[in-house]
Protein backbone atom coordinates (compact mmCIF):
# COMPACT_ATOMS: atom_id res chain seq x y z
CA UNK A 1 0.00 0.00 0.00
CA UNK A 2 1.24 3.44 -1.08
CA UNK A 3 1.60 5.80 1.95
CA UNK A 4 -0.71 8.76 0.35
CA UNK A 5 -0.60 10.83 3.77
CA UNK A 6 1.59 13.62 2.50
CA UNK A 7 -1.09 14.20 -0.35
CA UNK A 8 -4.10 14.21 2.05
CA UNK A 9 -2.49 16.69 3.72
CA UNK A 10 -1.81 18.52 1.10
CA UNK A 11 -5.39 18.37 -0.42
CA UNK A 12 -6.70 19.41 2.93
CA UNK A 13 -5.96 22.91 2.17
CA UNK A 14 -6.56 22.72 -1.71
CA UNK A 15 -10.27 21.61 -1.53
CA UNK A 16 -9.00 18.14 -1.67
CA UNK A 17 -7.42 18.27 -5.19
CA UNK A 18 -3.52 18.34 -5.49
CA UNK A 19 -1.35 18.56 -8.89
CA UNK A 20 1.02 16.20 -10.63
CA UNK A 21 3.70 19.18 -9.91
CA UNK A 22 2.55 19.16 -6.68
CA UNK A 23 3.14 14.93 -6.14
CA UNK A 24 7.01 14.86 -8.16
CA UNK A 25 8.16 17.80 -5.83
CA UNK A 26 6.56 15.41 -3.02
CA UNK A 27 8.48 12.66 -4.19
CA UNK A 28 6.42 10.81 -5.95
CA UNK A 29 7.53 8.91 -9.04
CA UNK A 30 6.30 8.28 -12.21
CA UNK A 31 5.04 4.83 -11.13
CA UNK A 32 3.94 5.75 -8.12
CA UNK A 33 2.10 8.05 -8.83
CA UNK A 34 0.27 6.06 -12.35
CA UNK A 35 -0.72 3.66 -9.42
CA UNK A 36 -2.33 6.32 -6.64
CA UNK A 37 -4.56 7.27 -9.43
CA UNK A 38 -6.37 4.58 -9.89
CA UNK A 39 -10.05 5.74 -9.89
CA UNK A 40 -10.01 4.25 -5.87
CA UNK A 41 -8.34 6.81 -3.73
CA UNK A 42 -7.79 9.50 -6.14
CA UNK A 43 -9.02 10.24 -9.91
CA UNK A 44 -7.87 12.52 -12.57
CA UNK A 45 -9.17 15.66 -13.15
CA UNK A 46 -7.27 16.81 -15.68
CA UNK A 47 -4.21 15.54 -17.03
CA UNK A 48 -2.38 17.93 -14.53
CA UNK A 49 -4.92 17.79 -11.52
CA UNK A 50 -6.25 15.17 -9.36
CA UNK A 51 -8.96 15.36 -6.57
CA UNK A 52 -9.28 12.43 -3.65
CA UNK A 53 -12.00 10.53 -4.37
CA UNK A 54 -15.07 10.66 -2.71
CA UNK A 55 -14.56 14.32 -1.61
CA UNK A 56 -17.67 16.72 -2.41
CA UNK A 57 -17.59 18.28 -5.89
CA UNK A 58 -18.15 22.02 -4.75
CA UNK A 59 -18.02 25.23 -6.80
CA UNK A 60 -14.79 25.90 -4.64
CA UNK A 61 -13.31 22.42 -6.38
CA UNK A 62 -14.29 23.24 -9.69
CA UNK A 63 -12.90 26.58 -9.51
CA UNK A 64 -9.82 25.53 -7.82
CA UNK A 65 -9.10 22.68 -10.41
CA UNK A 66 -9.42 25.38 -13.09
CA UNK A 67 -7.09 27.37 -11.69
CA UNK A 68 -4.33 24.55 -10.78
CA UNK A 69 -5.02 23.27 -14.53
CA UNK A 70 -3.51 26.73 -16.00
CA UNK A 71 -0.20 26.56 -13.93
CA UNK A 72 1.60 28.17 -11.43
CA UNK A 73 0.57 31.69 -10.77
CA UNK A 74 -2.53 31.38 -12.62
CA UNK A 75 -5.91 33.15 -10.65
CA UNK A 76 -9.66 33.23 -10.85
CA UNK A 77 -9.98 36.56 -13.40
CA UNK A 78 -12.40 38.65 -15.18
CA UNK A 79 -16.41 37.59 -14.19
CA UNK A 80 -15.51 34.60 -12.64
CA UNK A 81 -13.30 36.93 -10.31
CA UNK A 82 -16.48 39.48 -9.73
CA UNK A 83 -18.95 36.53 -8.79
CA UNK A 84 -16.41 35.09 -6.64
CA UNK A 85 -15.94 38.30 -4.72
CA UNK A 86 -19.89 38.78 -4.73
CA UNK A 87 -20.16 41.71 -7.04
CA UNK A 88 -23.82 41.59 -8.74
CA UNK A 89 -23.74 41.27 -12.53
CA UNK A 90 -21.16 38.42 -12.83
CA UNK A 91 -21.28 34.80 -13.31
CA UNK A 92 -19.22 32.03 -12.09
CA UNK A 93 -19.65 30.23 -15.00
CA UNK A 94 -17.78 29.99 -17.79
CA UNK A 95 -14.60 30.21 -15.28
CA UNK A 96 -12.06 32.31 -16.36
CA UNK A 97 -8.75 32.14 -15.67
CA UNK A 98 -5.94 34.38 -15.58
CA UNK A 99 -1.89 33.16 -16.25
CA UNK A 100 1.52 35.35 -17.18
CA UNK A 101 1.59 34.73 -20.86
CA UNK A 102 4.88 32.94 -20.69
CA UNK A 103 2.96 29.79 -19.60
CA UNK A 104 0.17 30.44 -22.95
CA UNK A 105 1.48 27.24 -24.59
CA UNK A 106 -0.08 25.13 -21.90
CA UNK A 107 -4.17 24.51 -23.06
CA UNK A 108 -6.42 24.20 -20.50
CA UNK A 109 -9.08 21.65 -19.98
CA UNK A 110 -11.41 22.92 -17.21
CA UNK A 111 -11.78 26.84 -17.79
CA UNK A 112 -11.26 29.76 -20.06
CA UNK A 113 -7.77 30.95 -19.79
CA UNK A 114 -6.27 34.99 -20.43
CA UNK A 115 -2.84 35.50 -20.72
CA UNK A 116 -2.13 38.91 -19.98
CA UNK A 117 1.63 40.05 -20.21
CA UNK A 118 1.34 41.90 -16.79
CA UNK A 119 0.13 40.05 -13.75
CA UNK A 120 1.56 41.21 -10.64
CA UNK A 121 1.46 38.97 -7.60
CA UNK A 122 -0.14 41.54 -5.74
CA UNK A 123 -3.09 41.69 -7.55
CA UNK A 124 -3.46 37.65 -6.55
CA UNK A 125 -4.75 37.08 -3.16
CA UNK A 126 -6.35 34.04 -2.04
CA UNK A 127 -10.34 33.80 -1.29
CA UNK A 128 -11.92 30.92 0.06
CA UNK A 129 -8.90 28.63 -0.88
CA UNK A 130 -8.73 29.57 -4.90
CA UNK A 131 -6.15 32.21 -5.96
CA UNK A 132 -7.98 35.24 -7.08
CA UNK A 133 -7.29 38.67 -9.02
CA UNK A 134 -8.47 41.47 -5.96
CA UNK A 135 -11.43 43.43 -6.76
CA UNK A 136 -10.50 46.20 -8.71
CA UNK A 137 -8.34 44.51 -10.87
CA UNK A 138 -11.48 42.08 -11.70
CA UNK A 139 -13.46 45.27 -12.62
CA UNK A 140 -10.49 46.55 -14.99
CA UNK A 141 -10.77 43.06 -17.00
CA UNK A 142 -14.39 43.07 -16.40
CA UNK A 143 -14.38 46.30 -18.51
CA UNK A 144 -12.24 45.17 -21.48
CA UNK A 145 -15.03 42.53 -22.24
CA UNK A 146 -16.92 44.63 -24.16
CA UNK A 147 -15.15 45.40 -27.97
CA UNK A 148 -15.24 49.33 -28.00
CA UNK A 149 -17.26 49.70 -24.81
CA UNK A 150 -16.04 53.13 -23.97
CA UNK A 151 -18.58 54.00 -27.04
CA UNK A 152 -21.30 51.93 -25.85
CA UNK A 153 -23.21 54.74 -23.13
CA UNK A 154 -25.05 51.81 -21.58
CA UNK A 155 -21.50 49.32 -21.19
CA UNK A 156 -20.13 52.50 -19.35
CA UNK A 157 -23.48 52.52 -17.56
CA UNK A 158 -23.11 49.18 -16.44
CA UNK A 159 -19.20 49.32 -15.23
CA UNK A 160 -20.66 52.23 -13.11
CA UNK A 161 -23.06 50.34 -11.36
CA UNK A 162 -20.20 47.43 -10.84
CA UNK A 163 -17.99 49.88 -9.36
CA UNK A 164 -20.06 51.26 -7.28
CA UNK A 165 -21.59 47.65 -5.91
CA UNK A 166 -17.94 46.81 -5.04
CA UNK A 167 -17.34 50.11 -3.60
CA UNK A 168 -20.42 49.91 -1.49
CA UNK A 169 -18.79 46.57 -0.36
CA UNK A 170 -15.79 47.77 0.48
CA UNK A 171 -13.95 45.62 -1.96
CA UNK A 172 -12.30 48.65 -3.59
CA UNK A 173 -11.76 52.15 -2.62
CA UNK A 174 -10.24 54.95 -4.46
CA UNK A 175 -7.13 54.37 -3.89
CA UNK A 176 -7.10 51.26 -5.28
CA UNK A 177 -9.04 51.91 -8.62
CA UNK A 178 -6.97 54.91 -9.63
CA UNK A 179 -3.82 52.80 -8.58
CA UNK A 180 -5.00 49.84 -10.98
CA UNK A 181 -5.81 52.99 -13.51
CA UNK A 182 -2.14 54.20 -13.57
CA UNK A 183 -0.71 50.16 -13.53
CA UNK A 184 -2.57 48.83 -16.66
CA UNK A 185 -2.92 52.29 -18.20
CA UNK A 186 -1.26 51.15 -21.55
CA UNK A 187 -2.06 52.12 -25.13
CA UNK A 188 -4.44 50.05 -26.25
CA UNK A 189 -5.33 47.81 -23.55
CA UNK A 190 -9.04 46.56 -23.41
CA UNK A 191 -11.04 48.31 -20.60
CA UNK A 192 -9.00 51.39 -19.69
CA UNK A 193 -10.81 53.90 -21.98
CA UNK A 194 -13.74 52.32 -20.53
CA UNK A 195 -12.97 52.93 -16.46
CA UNK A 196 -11.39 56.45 -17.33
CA UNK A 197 -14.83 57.56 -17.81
CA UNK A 198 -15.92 55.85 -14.72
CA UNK A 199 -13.33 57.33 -12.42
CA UNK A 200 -13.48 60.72 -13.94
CA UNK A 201 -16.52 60.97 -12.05
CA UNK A 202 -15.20 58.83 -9.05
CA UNK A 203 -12.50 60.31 -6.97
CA UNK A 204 -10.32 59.53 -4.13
CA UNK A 205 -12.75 60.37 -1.88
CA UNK A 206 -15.90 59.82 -3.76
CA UNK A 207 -18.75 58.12 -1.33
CA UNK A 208 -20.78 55.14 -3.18
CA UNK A 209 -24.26 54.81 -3.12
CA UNK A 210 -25.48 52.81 -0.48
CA UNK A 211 -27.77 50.73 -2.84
CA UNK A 212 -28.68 50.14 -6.67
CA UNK A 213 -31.91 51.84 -5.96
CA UNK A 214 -29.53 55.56 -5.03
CA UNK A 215 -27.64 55.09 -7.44
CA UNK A 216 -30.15 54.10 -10.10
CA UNK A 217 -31.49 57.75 -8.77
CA UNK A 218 -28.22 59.53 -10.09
CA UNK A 219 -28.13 58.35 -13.02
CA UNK A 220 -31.56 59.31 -13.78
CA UNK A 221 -30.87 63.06 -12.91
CA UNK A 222 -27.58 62.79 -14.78
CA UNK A 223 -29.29 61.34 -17.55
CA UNK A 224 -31.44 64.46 -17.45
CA UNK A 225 -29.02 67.35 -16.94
CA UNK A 226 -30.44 67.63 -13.67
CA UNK A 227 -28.81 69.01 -10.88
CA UNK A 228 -27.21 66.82 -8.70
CA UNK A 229 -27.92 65.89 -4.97
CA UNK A 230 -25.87 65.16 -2.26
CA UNK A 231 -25.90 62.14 -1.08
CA UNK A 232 -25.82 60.31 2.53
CA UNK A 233 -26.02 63.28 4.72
CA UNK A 234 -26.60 63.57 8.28
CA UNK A 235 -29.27 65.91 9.00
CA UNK A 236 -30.34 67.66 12.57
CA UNK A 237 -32.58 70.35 13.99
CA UNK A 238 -32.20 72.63 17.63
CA UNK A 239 -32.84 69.10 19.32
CA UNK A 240 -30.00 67.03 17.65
CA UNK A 241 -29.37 64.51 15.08
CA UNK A 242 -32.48 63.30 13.32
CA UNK A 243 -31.13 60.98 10.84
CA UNK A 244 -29.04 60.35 7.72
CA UNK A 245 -31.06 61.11 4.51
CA UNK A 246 -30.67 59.67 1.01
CA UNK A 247 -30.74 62.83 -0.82
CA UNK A 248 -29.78 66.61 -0.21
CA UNK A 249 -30.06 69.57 -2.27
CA UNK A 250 -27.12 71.90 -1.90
CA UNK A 251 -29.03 74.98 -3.27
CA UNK A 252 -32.90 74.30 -1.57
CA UNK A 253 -33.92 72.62 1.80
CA UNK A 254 -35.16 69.89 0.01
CA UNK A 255 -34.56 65.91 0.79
CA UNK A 256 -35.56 62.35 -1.53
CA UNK A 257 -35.74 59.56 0.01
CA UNK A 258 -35.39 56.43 -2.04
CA UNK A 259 -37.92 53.87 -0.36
CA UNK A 260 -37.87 49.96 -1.49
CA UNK A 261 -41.50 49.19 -0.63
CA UNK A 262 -40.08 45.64 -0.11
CA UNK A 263 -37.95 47.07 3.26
CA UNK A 264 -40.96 49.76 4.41
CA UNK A 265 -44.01 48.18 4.28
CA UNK A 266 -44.55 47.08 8.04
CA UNK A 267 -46.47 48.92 10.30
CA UNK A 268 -43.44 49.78 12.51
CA UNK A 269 -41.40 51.02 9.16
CA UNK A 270 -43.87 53.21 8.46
CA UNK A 271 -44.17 54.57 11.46
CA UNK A 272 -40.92 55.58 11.91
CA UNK A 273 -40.41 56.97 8.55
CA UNK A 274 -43.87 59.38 9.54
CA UNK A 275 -41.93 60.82 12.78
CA UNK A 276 -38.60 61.07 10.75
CA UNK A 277 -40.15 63.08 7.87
CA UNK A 278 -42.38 64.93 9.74
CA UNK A 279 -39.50 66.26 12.08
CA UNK A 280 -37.19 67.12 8.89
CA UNK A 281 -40.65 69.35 7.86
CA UNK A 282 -40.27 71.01 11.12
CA UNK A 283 -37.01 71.95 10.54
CA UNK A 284 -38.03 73.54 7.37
CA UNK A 285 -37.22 70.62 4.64
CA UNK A 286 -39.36 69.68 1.66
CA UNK A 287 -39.38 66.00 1.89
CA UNK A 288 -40.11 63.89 -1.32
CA UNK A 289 -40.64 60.00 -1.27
CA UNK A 290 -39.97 58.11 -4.23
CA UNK A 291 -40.90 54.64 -4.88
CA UNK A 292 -38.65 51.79 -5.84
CA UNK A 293 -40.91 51.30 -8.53
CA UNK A 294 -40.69 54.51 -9.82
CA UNK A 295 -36.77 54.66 -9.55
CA UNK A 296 -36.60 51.59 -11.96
CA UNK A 297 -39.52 51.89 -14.34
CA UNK A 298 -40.69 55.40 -13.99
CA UNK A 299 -37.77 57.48 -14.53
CA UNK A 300 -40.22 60.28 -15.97
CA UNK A 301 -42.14 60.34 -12.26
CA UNK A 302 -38.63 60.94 -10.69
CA UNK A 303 -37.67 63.67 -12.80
CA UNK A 304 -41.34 65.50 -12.02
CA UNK A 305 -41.10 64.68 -8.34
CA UNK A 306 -37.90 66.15 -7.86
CA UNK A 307 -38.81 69.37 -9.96
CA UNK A 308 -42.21 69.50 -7.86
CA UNK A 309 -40.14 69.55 -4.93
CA UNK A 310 -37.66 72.19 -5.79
CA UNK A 311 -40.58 74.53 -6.72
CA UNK A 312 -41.65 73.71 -3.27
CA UNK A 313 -38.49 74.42 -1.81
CA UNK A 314 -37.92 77.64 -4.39
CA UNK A 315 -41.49 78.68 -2.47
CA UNK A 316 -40.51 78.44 0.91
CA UNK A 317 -37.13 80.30 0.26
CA UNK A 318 -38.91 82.88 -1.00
CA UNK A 319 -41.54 83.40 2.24
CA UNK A 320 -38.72 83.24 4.52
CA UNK A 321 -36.76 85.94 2.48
C-alpha cells in the first residue's frame, strides 16, 4: 500500500485536489504516482490535476481545479473573479482564468484561460482557498469585455453600477481603482478607456451609493441634466441629530428619500419613517418620497417629483426671504 498521507495533507488545504507538480516535488515517481490514481483513492481531473476521491464536488473544487489546470501563478480573473468576490452582474460560470503569458502554450481543460503580459502577484490574493485577481483589478478586466465599450453609453453605464456595488462593499476604494488605472494604463489595452470615464466621475474620496436603488437615482438626474444631490447626509434640527437622509439639495432645503417598498411596508417602518419626515418638515425641509418602482420603471415620475419639490423648496425660500 502506497503511503498517500503527505497528499491528504496537502489536499486538505486545496479543496482536496492536489497537482502532478505538486506529487514529483513530493516525491512521488512516475510509477507511483500512475498507481495512486487509480479511480479508488484519487481520480484525474485533468491531465495535470487530481482530486481524492469521494470528496464533495463544490463550486470551490471546480474553480480551484481550473485554476491549478492553467499553472503556477494562474488566478480566478475577469467575471468569474467578480462573482467570486460577490459583485452583482457576474457569473461564475464559464470560469475564467488568468496566467503570465509565458505559460500560454499550456491549453487548459477545465476553464477559459487569459494571458495577460502583466500580472503582478499583488493583484493575486487568495479567497476561500482559490487564488484570485483582488477586486479592482477584476473590474479593470471586467471592462475590457466589451469590444469598444467606452462607445457603448449603456457598457459604461453598467461598469458604473459594478464599481459602485464593489465600492459599497468595500472591496475597492479609491485608492485602489486609480492605482489599478495608472498600472494597466497602456495604449491600447481593453477596458482602460472604458474605467477612465468611470473614475473621472469617481475620486479619491468619492462616497458610493449605499444601494442600486440611489444610485439608479443619479443616473436618472444625470441622464437628465439635472442638478445633482448630495448624497448620505446627516441631518439635525435645535434638538440634535435626526437621521441620515438619502438625498440633499445643496441649493434648496429639500430631501428624496429612495424607499424599497419591499424594506418599508410594516407597520413599525412606516411609522418611523412618519416621525422622521415629519421632524425634517419642522425643521423647514421639503421632503419627497420616491418609490422603488418609480426609480426603476418610472424614470419620468422621478424627474417631475424632484422638480415639484424644488418649486416647493424655491417657495418656501422665498416666504422666509
Amino acid at each position: 500500500m502506497i503511503d498517500d498521507t503527505a497528499l491528504r495533507n496537502l489536499a486538505e488545504g486545496q479543496h482536496a485536489l492536489v497537482t502532478t507538480s505538486q506529487m514529483v516535488d513530493l516525491g512521488f515517481g512516475s510509477g507511483t504516482r500512475s498507481r495512486l490514481v487509480d479511480g479508488r483513492r484519487w481520480e484525474r481531473v485533468t491531465p495535470r490535476v487530481i482530486r481524492l476521491v469521494g470528496s464533495p464536488r463544490t463550486r470551490e473544487q471546480r474553480s480551484l481545479a481550473a485554476v491549478l489546470d492553467a499553472g503556477a501563478g494562474a488566478a480566478l480573473a475577469s467575471t468569474s473573479a467578480g462573482a467570486w468576490w460577490g459583485i452583482s452582474g457576474n457569473l461564475l460560470d464559464p470560469l475564467q482564468v488568468v496566467r503570465l503569458r509565458k505559460h500560454s502554450g499550456r491549453p487548459t481543460r477545465v476553464g477559459t484561460n487569459h494571458d495577460p503580459v502583466l500580472l503582478p502577484e499583488h493583484h493575486v490574493v487568495t479567497l476561500d482557498g482559490v487564488p484570485t485577481v483582488v477586486p479592482a483589478r477584476a473590474l479593470f478586466d471586467i471592462a475590457g469585455l466589451r469590444r469598444r465599450g467606452a462607445e457603448l453609453p449603456w457598457w459604461v453605464e453598467r461598469m458604473e453600477r459594478m464599481v459602485d456595488t464593489a465600492w459599497s462593499k468595500r472591496l475597492v476604494s479609491g485608492n485602489t481603482l486609480h492605482s489599478m488605472l495608472d498600472e494597466l494604463a497602456q495604449r491600447g489595452r481593453p477596458g482602460i478607456r472604458v474605467m477612465r470615464q468611470v473614475l473621472d466621475k469617481r475620486g479619491i474620496d468619492y462616497l458610493p451609493p449605499a444601494s442600486g436603488l440611489e444610485s439608479r437615482f443619479v443616473q436618472i438626474l444625470q441622464k437628465a441634466s439635472a442638478r445633482p444631490m448630495r448624497r448620505q447626509v446627516d441631518t439635525g434640527d435645535g434638538g440634535g441629530w435626526i437621521g441620515r437622509v438619502d438625498f440633499l439639495d445643496d441649493e434648496l432645503p429639500l430631501i428624496v428619500e429612495a424607499q424599497s417598498e419591499r424594506f418599508h411596508s410594516s407597520l413599525i417602518d412606516r411609522q418611523l419613517d412618519a416621525d422622521r419626515i415629519a421632524r425634517l418638515e419642522r425643521a423647514g425641509f421639503v421632503v419627497v418620497q420616491i418609490s422603488d418602482t418609480q426609480i426603476w420603471q418610472q424614470p419620468h415620475a422621478v424627474l417631475e417629483a424632484v422638480a415639484r419639490g424644488r418649486a416647493i423648496a424655491q417657495g418656501k425660500l422665498h416666504l422666509a426671504a
